[in-house]
PDB file of N, CA and C in Angstrom:
ATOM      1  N   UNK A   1     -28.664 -11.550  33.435  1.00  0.00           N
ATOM      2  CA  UNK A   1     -29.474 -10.923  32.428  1.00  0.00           C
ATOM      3  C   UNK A   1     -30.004 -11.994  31.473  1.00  0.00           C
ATOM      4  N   UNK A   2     -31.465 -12.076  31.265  1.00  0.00           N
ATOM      5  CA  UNK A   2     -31.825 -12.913  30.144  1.00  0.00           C
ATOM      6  C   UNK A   2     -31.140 -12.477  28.966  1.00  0.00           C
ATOM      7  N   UNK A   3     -31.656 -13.578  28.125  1.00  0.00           N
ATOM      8  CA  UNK A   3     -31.191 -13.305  26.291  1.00  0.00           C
ATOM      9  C   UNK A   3     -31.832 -12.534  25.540  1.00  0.00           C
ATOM     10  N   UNK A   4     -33.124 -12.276  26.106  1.00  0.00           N
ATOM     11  CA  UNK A   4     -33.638 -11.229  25.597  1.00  0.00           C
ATOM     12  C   UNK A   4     -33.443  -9.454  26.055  1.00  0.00           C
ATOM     13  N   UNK A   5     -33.520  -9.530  27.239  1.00  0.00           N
ATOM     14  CA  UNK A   5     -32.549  -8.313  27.106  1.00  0.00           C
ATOM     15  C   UNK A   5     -31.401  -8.062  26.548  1.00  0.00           C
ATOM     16  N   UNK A   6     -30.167  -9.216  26.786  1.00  0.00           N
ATOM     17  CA  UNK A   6     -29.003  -8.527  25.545  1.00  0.00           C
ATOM     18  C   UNK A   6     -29.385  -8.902  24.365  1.00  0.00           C
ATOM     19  N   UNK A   7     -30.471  -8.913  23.730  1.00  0.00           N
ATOM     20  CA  UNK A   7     -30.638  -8.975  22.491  1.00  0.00           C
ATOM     21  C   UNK A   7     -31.326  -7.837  22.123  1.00  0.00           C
ATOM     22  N   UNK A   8     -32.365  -7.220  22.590  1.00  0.00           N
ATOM     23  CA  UNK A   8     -33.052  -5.771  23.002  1.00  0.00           C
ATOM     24  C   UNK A   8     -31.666  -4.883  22.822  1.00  0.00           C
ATOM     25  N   UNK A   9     -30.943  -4.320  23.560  1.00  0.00           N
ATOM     26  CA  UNK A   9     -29.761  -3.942  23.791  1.00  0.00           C
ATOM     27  C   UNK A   9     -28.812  -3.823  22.873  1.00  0.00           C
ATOM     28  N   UNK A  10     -28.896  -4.988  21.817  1.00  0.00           N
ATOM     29  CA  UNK A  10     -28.130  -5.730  21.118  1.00  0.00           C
ATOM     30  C   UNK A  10     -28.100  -4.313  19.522  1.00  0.00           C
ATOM     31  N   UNK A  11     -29.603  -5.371  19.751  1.00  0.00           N
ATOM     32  CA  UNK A  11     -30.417  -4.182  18.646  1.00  0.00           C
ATOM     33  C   UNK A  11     -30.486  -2.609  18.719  1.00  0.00           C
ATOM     34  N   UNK A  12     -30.614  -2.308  19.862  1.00  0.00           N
ATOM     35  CA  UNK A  12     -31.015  -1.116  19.658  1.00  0.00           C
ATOM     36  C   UNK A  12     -29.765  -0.508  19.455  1.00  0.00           C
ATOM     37  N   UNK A  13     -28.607  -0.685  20.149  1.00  0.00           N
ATOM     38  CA  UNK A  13     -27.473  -0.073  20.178  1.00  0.00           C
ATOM     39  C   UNK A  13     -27.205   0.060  18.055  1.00  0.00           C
ATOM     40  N   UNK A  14     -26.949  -1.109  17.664  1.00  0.00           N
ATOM     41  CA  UNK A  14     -26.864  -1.358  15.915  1.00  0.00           C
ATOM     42  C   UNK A  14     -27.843  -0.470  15.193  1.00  0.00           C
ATOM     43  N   UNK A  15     -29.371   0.058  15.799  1.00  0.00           N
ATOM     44  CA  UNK A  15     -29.875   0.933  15.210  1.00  0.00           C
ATOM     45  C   UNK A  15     -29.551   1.823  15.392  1.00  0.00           C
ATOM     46  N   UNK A  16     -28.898   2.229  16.902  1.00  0.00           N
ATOM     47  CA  UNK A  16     -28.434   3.959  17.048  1.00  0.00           C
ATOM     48  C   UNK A  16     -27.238   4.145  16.140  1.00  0.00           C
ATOM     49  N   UNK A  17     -26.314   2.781  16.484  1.00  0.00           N
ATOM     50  CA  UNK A  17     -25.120   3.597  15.066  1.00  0.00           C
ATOM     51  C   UNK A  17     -25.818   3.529  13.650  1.00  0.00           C
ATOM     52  N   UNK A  18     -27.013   3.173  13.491  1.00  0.00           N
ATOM     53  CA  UNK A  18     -26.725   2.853  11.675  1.00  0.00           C
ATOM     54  C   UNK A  18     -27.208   3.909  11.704  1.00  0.00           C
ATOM     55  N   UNK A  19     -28.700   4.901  12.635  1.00  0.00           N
ATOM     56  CA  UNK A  19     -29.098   6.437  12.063  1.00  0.00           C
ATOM     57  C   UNK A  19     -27.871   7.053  12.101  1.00  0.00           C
ATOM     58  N   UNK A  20     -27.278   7.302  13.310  1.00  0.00           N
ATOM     59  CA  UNK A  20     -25.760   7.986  13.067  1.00  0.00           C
ATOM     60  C   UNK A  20     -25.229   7.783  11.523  1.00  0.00           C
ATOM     61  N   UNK A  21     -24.609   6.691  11.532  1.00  0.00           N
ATOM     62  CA  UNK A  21     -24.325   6.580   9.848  1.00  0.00           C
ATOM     63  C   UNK A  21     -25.073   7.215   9.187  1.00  0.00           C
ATOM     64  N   UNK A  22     -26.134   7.126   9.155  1.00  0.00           N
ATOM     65  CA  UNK A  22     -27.274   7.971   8.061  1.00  0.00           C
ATOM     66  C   UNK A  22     -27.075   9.639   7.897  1.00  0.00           C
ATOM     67  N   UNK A  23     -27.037   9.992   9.419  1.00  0.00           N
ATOM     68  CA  UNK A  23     -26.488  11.779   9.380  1.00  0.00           C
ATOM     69  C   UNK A  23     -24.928  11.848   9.033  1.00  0.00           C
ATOM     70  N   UNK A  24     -24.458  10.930   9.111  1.00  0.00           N
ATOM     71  CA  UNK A  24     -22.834  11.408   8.196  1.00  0.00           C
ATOM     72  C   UNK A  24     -23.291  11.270   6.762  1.00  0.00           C
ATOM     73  N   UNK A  25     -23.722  10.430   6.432  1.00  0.00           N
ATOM     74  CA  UNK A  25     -23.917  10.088   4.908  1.00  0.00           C
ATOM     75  C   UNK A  25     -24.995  11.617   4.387  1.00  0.00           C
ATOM     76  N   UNK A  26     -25.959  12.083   5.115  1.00  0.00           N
ATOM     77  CA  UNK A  26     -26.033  13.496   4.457  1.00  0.00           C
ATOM     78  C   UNK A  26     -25.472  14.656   5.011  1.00  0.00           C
ATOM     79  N   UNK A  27     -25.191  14.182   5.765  1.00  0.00           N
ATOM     80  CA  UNK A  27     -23.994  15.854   6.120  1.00  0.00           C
ATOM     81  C   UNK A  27     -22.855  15.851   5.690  1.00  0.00           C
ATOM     82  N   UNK A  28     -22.161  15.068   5.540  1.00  0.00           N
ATOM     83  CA  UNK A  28     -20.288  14.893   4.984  1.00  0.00           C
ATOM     84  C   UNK A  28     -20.921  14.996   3.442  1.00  0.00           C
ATOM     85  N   UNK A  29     -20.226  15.418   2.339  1.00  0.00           N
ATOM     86  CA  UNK A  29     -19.842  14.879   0.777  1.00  0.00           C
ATOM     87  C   UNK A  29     -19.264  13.932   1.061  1.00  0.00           C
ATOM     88  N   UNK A  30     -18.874  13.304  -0.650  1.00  0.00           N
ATOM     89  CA  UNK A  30     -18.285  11.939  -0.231  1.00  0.00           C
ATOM     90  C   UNK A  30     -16.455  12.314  -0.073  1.00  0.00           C
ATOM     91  N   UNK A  31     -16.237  13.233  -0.317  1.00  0.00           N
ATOM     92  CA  UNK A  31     -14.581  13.323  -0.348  1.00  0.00           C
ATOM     93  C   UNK A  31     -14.003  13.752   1.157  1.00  0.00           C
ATOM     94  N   UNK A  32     -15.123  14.138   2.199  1.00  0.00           N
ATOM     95  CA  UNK A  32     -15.167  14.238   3.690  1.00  0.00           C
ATOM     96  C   UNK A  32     -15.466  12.727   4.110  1.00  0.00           C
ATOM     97  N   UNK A  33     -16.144  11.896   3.745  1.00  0.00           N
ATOM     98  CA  UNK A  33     -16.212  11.036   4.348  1.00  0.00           C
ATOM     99  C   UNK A  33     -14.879  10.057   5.027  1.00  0.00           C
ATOM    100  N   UNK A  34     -14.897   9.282   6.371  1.00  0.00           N
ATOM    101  CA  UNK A  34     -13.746   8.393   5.843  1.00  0.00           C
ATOM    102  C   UNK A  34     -13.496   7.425   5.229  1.00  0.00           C
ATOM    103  N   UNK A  35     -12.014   7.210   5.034  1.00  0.00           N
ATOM    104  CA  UNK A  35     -11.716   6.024   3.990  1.00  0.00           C
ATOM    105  C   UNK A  35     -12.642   5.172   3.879  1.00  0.00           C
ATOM    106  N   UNK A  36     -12.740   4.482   5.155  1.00  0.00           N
ATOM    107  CA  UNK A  36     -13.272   2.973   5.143  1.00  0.00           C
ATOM    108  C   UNK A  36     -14.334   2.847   5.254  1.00  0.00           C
ATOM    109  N   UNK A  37     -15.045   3.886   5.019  1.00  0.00           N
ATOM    110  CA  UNK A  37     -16.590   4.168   4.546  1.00  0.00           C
ATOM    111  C   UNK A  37     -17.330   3.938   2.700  1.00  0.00           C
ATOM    112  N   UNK A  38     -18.201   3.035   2.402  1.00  0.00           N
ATOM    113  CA  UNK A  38     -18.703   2.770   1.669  1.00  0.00           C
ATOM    114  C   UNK A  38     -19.283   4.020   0.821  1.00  0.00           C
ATOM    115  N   UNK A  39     -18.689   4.697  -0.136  1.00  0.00           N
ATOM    116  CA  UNK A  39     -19.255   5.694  -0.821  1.00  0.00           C
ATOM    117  C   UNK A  39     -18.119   6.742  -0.828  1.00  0.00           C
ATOM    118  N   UNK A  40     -16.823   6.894  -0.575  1.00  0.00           N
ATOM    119  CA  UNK A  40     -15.993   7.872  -0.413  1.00  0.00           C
ATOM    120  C   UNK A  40     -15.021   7.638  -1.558  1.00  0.00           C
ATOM    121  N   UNK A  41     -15.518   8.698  -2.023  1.00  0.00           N
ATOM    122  CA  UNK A  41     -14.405   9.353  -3.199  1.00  0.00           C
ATOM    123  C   UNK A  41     -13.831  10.676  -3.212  1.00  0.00           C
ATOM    124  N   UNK A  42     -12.838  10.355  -3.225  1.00  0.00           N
ATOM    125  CA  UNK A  42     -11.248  11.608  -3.307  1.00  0.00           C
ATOM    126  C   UNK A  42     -11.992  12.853  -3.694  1.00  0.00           C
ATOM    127  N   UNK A  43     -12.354  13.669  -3.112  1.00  0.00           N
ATOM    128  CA  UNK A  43     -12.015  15.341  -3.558  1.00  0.00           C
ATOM    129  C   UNK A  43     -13.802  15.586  -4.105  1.00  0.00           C
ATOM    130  N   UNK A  44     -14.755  14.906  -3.679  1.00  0.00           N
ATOM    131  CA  UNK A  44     -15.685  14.638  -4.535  1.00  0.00           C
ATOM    132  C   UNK A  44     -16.484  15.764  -3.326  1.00  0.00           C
ATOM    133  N   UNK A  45     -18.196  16.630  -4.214  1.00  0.00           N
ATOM    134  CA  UNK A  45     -18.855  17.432  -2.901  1.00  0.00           C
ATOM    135  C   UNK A  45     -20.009  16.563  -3.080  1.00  0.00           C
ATOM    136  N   UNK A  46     -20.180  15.825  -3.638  1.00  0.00           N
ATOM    137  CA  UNK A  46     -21.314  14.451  -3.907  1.00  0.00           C
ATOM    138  C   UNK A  46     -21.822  13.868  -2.800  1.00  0.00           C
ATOM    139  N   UNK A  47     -23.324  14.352  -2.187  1.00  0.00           N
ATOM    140  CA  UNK A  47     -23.904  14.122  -1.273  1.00  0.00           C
ATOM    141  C   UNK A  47     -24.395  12.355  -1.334  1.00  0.00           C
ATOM    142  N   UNK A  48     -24.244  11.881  -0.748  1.00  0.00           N
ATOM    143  CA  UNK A  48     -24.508  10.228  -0.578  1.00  0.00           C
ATOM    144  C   UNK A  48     -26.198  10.351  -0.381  1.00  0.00           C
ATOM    145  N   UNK A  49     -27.334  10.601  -1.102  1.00  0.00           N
ATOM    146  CA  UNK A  49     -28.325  10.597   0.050  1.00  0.00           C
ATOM    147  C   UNK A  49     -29.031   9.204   0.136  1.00  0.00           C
ATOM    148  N   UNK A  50     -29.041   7.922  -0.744  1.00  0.00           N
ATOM    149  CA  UNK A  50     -29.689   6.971  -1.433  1.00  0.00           C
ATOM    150  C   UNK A  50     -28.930   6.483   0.141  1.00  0.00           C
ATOM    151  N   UNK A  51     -27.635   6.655   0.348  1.00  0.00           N
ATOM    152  CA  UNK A  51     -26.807   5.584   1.020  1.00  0.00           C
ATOM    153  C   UNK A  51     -27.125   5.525   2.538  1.00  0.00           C
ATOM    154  N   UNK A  52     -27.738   7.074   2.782  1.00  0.00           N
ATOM    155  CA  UNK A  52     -28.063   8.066   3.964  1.00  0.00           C
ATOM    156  C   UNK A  52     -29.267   6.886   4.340  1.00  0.00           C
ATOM    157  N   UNK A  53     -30.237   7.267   3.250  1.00  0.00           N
ATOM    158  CA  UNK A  53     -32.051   6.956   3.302  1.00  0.00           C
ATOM    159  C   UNK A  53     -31.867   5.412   3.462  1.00  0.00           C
ATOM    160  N   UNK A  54     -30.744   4.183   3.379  1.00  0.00           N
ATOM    161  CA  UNK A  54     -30.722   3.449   3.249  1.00  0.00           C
ATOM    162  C   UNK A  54     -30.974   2.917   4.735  1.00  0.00           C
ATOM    163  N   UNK A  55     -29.478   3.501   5.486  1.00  0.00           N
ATOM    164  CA  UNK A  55     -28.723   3.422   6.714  1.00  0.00           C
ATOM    165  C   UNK A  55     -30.144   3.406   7.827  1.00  0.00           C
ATOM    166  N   UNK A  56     -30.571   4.807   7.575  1.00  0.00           N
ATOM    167  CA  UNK A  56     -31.520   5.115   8.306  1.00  0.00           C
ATOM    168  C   UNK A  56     -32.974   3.963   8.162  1.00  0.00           C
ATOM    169  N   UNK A  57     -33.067   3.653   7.344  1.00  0.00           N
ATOM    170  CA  UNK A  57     -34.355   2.426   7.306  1.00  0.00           C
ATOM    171  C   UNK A  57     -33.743   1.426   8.150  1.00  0.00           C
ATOM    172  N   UNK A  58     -32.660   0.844   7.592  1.00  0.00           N
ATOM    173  CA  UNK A  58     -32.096  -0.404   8.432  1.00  0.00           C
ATOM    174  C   UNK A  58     -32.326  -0.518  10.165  1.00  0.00           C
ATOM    175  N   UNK A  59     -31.927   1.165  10.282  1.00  0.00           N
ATOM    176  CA  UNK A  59     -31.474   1.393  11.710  1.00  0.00           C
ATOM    177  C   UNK A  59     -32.731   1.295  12.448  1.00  0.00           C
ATOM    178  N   UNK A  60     -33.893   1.689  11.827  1.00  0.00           N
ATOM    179  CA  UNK A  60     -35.377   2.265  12.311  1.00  0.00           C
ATOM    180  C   UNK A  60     -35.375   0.580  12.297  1.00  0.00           C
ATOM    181  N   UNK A  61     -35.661  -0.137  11.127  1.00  0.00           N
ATOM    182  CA  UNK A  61     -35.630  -1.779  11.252  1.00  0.00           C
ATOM    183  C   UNK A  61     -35.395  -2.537  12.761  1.00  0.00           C
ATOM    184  N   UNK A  62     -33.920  -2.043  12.711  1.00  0.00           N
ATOM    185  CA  UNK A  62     -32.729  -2.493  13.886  1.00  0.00           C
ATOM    186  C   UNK A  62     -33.399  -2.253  15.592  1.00  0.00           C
ATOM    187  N   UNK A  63     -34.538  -0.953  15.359  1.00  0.00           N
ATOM    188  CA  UNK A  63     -35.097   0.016  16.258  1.00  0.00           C
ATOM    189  C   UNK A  63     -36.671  -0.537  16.896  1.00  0.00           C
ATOM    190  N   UNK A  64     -36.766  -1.150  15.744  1.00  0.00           N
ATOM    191  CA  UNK A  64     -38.399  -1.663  16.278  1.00  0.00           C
ATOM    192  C   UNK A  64     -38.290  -3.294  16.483  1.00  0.00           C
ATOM    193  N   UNK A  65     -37.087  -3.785  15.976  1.00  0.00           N
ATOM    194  CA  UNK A  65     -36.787  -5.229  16.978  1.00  0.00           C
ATOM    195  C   UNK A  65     -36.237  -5.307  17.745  1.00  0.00           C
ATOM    196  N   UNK A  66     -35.789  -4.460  18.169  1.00  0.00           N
ATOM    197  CA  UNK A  66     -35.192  -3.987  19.775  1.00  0.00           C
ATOM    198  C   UNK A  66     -36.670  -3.701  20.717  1.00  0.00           C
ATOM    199  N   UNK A  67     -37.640  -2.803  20.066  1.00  0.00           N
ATOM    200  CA  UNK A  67     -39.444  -2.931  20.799  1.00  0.00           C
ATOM    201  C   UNK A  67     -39.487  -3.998  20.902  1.00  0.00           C
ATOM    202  N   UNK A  68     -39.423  -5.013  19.835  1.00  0.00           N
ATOM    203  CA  UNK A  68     -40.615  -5.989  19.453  1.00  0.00           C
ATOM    204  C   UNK A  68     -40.052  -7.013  20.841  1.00  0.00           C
ATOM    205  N   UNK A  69     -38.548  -7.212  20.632  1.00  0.00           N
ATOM    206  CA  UNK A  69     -38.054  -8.088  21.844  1.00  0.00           C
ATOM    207  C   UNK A  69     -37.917  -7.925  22.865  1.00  0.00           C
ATOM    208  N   UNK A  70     -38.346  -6.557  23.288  1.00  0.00           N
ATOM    209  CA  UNK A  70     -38.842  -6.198  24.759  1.00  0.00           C
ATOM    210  C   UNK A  70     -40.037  -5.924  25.427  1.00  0.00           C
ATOM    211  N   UNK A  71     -40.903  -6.659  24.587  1.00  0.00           N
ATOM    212  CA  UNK A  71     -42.529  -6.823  25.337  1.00  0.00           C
ATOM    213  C   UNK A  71     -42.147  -8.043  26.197  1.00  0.00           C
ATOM    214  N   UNK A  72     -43.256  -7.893  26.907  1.00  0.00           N
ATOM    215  CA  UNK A  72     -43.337  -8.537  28.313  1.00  0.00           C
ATOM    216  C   UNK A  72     -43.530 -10.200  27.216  1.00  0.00           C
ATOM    217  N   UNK A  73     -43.039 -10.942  28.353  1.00  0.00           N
ATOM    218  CA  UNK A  73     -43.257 -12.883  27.408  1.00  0.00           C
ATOM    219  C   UNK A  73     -44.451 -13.213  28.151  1.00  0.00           C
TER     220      UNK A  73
END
């Protein structure tokens, strides 16, 4: 496999978890979230959405350099 396919691959996979992240961050509150998640506080119904809208840009980011590195060379 070239380097550009596992780098394609690489990427895209890091964008599919970060939208994932993004739909926990508005579907869970933060006191559902888990521990070791950035934004979780004890007992709280405090929707994360800044953290959500964040995840999801990155991931779309993460999503179109996974395109960009799979055009033909």
């Amino acid at each position: 496999m070239s380097k550009w396919r596992v780098l394609t691959i690489v990427l895209a996979v890091i964008g599919l978890a970060l939208i994932a992240v993004a739909i926990v961050y508005w579907v869970e509150p933060a006191g559902s979230l888990p521990h070791w998640v950035p934004g979780y506080i004890a007992g709280s119904a405090h929707i994360h959405w800044k953290h959500g809208a964040l995840a999801c840009g990155v991931g779309v980011l993460f999503l179109l350099g996974a395109w960009f590195s799979s055009a033909k060379k």
